[in-house]
PDB file of N, CA and C in Angstrom:
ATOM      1  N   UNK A   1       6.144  10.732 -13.704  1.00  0.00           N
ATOM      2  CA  UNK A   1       4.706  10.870 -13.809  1.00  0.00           C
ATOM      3  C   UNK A   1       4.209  10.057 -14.984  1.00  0.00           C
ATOM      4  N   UNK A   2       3.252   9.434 -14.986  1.00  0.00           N
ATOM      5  CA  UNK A   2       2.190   8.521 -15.957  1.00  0.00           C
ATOM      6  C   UNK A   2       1.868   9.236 -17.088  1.00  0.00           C
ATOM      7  N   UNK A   3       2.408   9.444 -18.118  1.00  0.00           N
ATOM      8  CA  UNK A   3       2.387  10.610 -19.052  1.00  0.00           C
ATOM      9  C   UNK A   3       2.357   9.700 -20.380  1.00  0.00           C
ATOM     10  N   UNK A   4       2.325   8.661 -20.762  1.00  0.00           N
ATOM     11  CA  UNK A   4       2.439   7.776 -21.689  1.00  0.00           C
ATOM     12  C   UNK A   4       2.264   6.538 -21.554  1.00  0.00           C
ATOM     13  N   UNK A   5       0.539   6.282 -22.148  1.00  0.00           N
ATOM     14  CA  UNK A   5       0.022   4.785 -21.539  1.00  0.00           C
ATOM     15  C   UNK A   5       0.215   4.236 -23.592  1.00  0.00           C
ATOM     16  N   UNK A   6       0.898   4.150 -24.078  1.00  0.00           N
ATOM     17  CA  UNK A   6       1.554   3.918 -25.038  1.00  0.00           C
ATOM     18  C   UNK A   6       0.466   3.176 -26.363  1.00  0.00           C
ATOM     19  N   UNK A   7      -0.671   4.261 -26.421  1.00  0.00           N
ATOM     20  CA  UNK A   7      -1.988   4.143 -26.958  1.00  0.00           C
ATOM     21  C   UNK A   7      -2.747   2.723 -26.249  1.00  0.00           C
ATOM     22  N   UNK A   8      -2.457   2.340 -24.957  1.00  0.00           N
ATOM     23  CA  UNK A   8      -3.752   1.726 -24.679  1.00  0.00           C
ATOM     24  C   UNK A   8      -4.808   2.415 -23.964  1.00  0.00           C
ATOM     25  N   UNK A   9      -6.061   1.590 -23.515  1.00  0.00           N
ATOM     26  CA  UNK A   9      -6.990   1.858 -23.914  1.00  0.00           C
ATOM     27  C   UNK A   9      -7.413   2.406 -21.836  1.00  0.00           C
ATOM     28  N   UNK A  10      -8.052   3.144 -22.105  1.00  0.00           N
ATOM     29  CA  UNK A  10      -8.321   3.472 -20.081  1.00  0.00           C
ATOM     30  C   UNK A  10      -8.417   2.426 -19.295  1.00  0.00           C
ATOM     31  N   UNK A  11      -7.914   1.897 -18.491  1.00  0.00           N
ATOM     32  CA  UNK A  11      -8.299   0.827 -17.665  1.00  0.00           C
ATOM     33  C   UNK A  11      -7.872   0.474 -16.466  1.00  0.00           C
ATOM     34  N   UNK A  12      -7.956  -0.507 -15.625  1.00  0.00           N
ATOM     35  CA  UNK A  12      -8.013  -0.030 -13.980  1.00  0.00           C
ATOM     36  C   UNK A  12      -6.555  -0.309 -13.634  1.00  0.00           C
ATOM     37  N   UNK A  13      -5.716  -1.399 -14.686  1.00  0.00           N
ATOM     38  CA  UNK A  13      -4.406  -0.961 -14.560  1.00  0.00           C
ATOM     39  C   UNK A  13      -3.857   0.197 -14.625  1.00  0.00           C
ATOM     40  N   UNK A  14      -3.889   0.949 -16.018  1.00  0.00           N
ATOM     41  CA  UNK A  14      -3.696   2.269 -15.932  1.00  0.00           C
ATOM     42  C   UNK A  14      -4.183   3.312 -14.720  1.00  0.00           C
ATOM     43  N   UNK A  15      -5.568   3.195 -14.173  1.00  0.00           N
ATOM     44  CA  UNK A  15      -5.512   3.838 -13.005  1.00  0.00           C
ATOM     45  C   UNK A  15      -4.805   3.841 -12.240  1.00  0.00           C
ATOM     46  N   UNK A  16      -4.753   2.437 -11.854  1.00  0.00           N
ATOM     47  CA  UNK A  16      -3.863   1.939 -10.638  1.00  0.00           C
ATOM     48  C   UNK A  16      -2.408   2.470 -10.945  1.00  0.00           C
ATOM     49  N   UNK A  17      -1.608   2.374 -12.091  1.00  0.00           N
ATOM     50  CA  UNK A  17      -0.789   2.899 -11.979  1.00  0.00           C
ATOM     51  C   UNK A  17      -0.081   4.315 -11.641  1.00  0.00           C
ATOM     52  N   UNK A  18      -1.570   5.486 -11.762  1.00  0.00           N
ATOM     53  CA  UNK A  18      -1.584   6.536 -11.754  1.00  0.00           C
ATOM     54  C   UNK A  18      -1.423   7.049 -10.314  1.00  0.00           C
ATOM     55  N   UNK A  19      -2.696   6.159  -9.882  1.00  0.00           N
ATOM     56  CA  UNK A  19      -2.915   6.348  -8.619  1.00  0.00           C
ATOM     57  C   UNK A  19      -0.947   6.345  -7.308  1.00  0.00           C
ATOM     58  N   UNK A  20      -0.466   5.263  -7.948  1.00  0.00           N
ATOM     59  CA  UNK A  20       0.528   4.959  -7.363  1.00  0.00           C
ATOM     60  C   UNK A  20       1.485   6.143  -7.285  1.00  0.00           C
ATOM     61  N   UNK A  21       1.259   7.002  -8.938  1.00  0.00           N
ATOM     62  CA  UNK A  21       2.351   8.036  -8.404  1.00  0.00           C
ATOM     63  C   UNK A  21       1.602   9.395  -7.979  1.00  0.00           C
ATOM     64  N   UNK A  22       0.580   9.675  -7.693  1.00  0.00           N
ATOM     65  CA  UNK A  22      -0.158  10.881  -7.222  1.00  0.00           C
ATOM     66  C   UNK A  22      -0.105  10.285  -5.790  1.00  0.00           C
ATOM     67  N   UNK A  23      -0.279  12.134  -5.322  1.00  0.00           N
ATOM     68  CA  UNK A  23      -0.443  11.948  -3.833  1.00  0.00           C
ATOM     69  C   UNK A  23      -1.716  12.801  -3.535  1.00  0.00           C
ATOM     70  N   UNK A  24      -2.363  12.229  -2.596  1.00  0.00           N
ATOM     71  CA  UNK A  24      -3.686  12.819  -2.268  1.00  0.00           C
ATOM     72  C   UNK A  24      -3.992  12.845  -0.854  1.00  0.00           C
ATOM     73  N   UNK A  25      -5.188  13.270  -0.586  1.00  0.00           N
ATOM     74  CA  UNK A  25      -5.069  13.694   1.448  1.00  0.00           C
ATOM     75  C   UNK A  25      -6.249  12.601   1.519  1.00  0.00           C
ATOM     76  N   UNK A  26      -6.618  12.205   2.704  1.00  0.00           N
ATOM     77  CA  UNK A  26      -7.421  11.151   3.313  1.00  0.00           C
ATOM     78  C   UNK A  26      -8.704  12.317   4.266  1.00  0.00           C
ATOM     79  N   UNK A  27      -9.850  11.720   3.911  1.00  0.00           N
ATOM     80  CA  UNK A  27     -10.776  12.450   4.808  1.00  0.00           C
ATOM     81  C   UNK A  27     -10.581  11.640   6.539  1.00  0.00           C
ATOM     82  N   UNK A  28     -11.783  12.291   7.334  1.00  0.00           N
ATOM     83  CA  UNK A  28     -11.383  11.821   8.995  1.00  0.00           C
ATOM     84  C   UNK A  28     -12.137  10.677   9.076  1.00  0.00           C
ATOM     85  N   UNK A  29     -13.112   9.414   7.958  1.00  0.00           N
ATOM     86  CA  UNK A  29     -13.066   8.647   7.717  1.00  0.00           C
ATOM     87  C   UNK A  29     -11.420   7.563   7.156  1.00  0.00           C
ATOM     88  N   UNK A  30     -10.717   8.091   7.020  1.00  0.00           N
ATOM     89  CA  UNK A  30      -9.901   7.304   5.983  1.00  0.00           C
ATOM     90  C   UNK A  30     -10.016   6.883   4.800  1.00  0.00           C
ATOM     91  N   UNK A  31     -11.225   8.044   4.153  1.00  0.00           N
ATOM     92  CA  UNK A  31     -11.274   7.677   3.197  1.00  0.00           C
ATOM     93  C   UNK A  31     -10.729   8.792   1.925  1.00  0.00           C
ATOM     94  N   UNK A  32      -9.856   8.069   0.857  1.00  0.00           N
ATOM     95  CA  UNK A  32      -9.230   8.613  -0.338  1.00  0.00           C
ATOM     96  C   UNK A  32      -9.941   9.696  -0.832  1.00  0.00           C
ATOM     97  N   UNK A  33      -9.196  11.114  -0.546  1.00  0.00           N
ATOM     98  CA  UNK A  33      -9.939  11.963  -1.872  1.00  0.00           C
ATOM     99  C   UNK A  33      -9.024  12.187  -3.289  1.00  0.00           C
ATOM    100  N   UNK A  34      -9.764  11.503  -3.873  1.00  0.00           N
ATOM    101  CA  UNK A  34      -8.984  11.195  -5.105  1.00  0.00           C
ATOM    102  C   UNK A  34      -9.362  12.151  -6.429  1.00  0.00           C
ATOM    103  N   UNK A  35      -8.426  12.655  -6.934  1.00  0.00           N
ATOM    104  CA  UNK A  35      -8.452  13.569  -8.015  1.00  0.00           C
ATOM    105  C   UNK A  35      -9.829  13.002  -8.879  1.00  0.00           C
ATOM    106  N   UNK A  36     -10.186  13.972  -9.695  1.00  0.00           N
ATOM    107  CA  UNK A  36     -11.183  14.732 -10.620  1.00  0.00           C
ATOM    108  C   UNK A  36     -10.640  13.984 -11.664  1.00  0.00           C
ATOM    109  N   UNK A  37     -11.038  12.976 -12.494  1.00  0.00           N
ATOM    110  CA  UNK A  37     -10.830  12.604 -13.911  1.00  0.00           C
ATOM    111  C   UNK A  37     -11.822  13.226 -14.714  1.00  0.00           C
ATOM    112  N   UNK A  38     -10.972  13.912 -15.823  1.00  0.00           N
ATOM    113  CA  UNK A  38     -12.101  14.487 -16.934  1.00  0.00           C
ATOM    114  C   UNK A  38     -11.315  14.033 -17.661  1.00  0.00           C
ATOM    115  N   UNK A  39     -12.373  13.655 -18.680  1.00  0.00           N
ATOM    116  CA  UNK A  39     -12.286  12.775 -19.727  1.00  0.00           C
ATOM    117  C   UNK A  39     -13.526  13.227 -20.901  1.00  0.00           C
ATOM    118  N   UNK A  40     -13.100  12.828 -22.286  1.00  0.00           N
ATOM    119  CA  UNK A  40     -14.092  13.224 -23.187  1.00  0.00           C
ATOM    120  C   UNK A  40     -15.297  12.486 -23.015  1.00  0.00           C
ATOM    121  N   UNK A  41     -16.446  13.464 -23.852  1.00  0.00           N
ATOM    122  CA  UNK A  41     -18.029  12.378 -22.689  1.00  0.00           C
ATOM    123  C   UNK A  41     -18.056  11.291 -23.588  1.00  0.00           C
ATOM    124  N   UNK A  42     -16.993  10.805 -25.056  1.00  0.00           N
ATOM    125  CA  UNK A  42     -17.887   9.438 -25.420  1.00  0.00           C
ATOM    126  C   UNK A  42     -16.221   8.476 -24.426  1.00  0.00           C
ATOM    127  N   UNK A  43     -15.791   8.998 -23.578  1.00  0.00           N
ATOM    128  CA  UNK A  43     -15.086   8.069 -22.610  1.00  0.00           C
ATOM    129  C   UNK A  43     -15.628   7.753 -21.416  1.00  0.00           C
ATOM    130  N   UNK A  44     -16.461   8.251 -21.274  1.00  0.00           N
ATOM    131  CA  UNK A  44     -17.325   8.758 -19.918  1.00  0.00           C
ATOM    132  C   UNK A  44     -17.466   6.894 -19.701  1.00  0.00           C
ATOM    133  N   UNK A  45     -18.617   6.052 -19.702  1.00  0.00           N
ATOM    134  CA  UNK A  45     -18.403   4.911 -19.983  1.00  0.00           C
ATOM    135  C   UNK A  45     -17.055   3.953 -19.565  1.00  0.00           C
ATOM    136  N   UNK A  46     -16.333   4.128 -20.298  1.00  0.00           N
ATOM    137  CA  UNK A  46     -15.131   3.456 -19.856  1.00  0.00           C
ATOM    138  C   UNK A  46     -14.813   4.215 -18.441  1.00  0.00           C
ATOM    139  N   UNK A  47     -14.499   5.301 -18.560  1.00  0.00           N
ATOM    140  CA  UNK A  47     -13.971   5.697 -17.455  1.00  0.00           C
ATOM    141  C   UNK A  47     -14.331   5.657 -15.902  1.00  0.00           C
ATOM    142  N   UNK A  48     -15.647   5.240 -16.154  1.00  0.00           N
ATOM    143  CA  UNK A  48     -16.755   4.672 -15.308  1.00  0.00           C
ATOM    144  C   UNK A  48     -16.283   3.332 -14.930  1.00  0.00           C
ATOM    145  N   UNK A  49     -16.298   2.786 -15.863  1.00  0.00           N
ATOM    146  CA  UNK A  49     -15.923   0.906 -15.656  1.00  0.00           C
ATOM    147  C   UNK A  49     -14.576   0.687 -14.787  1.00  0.00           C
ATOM    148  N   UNK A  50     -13.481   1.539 -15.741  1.00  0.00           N
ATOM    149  CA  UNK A  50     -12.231   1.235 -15.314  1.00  0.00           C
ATOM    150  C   UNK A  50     -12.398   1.437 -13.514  1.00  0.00           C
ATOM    151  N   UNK A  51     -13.051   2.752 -13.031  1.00  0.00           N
ATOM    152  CA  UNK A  51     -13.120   3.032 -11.909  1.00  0.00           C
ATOM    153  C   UNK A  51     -13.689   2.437 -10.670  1.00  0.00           C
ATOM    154  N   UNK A  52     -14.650   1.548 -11.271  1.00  0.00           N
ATOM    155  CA  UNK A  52     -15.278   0.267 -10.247  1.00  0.00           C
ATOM    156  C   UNK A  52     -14.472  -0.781 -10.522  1.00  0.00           C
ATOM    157  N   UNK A  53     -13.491  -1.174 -11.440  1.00  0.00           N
ATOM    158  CA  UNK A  53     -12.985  -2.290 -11.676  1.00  0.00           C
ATOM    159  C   UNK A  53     -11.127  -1.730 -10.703  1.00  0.00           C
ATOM    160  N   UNK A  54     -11.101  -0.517 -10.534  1.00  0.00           N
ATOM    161  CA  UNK A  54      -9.732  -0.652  -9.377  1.00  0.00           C
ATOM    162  C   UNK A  54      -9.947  -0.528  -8.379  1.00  0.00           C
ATOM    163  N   UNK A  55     -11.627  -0.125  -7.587  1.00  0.00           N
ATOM    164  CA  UNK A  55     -11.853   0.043  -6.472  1.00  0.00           C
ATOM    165  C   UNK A  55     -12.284  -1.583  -5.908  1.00  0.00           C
ATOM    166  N   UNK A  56     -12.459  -2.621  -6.988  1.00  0.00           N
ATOM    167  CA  UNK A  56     -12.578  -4.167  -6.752  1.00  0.00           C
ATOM    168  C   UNK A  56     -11.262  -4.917  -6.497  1.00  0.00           C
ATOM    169  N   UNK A  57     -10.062  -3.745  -6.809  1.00  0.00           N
ATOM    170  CA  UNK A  57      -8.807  -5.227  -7.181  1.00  0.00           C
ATOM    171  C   UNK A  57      -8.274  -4.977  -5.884  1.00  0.00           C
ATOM    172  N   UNK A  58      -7.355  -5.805  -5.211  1.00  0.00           N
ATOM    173  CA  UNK A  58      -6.871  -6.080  -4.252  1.00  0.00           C
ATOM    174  C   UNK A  58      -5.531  -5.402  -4.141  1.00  0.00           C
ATOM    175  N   UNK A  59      -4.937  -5.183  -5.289  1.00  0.00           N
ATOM    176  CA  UNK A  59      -3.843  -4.060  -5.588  1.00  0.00           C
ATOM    177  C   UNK A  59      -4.212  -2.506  -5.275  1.00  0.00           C
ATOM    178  N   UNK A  60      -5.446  -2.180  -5.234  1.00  0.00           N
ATOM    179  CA  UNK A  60      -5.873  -0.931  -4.758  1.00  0.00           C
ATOM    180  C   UNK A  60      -6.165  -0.569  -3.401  1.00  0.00           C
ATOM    181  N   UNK A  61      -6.546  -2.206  -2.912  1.00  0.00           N
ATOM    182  CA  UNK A  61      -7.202  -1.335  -1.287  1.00  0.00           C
ATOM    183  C   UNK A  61      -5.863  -1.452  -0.573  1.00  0.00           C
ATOM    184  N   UNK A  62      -4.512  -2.416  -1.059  1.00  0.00           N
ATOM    185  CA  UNK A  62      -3.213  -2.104  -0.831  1.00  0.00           C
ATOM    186  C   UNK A  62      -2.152  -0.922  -0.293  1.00  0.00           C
ATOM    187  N   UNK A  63      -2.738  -0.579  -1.737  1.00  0.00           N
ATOM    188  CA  UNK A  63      -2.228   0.824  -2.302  1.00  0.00           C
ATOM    189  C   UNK A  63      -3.105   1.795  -1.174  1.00  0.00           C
ATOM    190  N   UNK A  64      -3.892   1.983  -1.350  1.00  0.00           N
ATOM    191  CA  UNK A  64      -4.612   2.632  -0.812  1.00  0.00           C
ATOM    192  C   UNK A  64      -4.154   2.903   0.659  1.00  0.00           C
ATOM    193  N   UNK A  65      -3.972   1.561   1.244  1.00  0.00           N
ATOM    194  CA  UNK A  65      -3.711   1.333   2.776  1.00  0.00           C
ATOM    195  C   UNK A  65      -2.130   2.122   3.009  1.00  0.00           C
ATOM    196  N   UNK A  66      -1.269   1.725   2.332  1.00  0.00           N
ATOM    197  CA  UNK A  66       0.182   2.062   2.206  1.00  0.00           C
ATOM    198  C   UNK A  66      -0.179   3.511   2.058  1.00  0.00           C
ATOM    199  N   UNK A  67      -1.144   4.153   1.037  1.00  0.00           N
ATOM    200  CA  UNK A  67      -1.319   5.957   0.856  1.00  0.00           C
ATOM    201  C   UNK A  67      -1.301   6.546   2.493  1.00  0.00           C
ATOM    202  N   UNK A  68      -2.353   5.753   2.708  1.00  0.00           N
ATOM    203  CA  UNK A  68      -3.103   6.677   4.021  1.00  0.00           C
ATOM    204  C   UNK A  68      -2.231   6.696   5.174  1.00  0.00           C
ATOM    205  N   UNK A  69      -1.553   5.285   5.189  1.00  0.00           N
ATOM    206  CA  UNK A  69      -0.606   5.600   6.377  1.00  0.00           C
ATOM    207  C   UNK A  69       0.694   6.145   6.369  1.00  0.00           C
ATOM    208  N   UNK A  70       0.751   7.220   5.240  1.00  0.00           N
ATOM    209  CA  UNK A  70       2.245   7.461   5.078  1.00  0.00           C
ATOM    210  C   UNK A  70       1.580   8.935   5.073  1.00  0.00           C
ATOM    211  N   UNK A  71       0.512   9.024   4.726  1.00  0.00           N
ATOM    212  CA  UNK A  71      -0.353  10.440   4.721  1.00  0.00           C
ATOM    213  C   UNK A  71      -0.581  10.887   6.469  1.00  0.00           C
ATOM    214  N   UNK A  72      -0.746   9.768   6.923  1.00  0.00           N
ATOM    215  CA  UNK A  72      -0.925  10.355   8.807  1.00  0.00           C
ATOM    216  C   UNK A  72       0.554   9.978   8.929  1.00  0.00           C
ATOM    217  N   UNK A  73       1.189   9.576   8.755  1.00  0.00           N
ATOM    218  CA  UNK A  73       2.623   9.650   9.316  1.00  0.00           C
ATOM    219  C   UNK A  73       3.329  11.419   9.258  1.00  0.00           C
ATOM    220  N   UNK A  74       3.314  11.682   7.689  1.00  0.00           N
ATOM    221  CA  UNK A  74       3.617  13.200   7.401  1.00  0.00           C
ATOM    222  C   UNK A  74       2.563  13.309   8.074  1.00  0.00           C
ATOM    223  N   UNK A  75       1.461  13.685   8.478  1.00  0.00           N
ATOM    224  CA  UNK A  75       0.756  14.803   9.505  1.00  0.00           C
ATOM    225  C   UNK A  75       0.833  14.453  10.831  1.00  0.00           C
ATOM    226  N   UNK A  76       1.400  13.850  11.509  1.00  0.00           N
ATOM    227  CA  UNK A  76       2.023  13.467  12.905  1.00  0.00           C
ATOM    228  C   UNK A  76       3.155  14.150  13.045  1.00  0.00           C
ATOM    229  N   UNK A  77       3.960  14.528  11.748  1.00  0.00           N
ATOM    230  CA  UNK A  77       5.277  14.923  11.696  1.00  0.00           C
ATOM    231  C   UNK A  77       5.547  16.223  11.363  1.00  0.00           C
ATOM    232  N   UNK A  78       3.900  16.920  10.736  1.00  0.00           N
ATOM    233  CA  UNK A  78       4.382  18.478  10.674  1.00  0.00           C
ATOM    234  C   UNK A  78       4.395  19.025  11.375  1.00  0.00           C
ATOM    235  N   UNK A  79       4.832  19.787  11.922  1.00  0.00           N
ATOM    236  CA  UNK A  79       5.015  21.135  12.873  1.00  0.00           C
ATOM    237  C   UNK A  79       4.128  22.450  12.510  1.00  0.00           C
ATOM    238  N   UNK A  80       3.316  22.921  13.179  1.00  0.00           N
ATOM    239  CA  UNK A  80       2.675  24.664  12.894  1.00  0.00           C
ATOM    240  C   UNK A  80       3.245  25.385  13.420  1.00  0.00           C
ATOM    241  N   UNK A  81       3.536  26.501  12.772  1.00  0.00           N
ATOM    242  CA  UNK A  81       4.527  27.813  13.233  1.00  0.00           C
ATOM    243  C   UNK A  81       3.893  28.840  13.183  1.00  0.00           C
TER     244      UNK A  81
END
């Protein structure tokens, strides 16, 4: 787990890297519901930026794509009992 960004500073790498090891569910759009960042409010700002700047990079809608289809794969594959 992403537990030590080794005092740098919030940014869409660091997201992105986060993102990579969390797992999250897809709405019936396909679209990411992605965890709750709280953050202190004078980060608020950055944390803002960083967040339009990984939903722009090409490493995310990647990522993203690889999430979702491994997310309907496990739900094709569970069973209800």
């Amino acid at each position: 787990m992403l537990n030590d960004c080794k005092g740098q500073k919030l940014s869409s790498d660091i997201l992105l890297r986060l993102f990579e090891e969390l797992e999250f569910d897809f709405d019936e759009a396909g679209q990411p519901n992605l965890p709750t960042l709280v953050c202190h409010p004078q980060l608020k700002e950055t944390a803002e930026r960083a967040l339009r700047e990984v939903e722009q990079d090409p490493r995310y809608t990647e990522l993203m794509l690889l999430k979702r289809n491994k997310y309907y794969a496990q739900k094709r594959t569970r069973r209800l009992l």
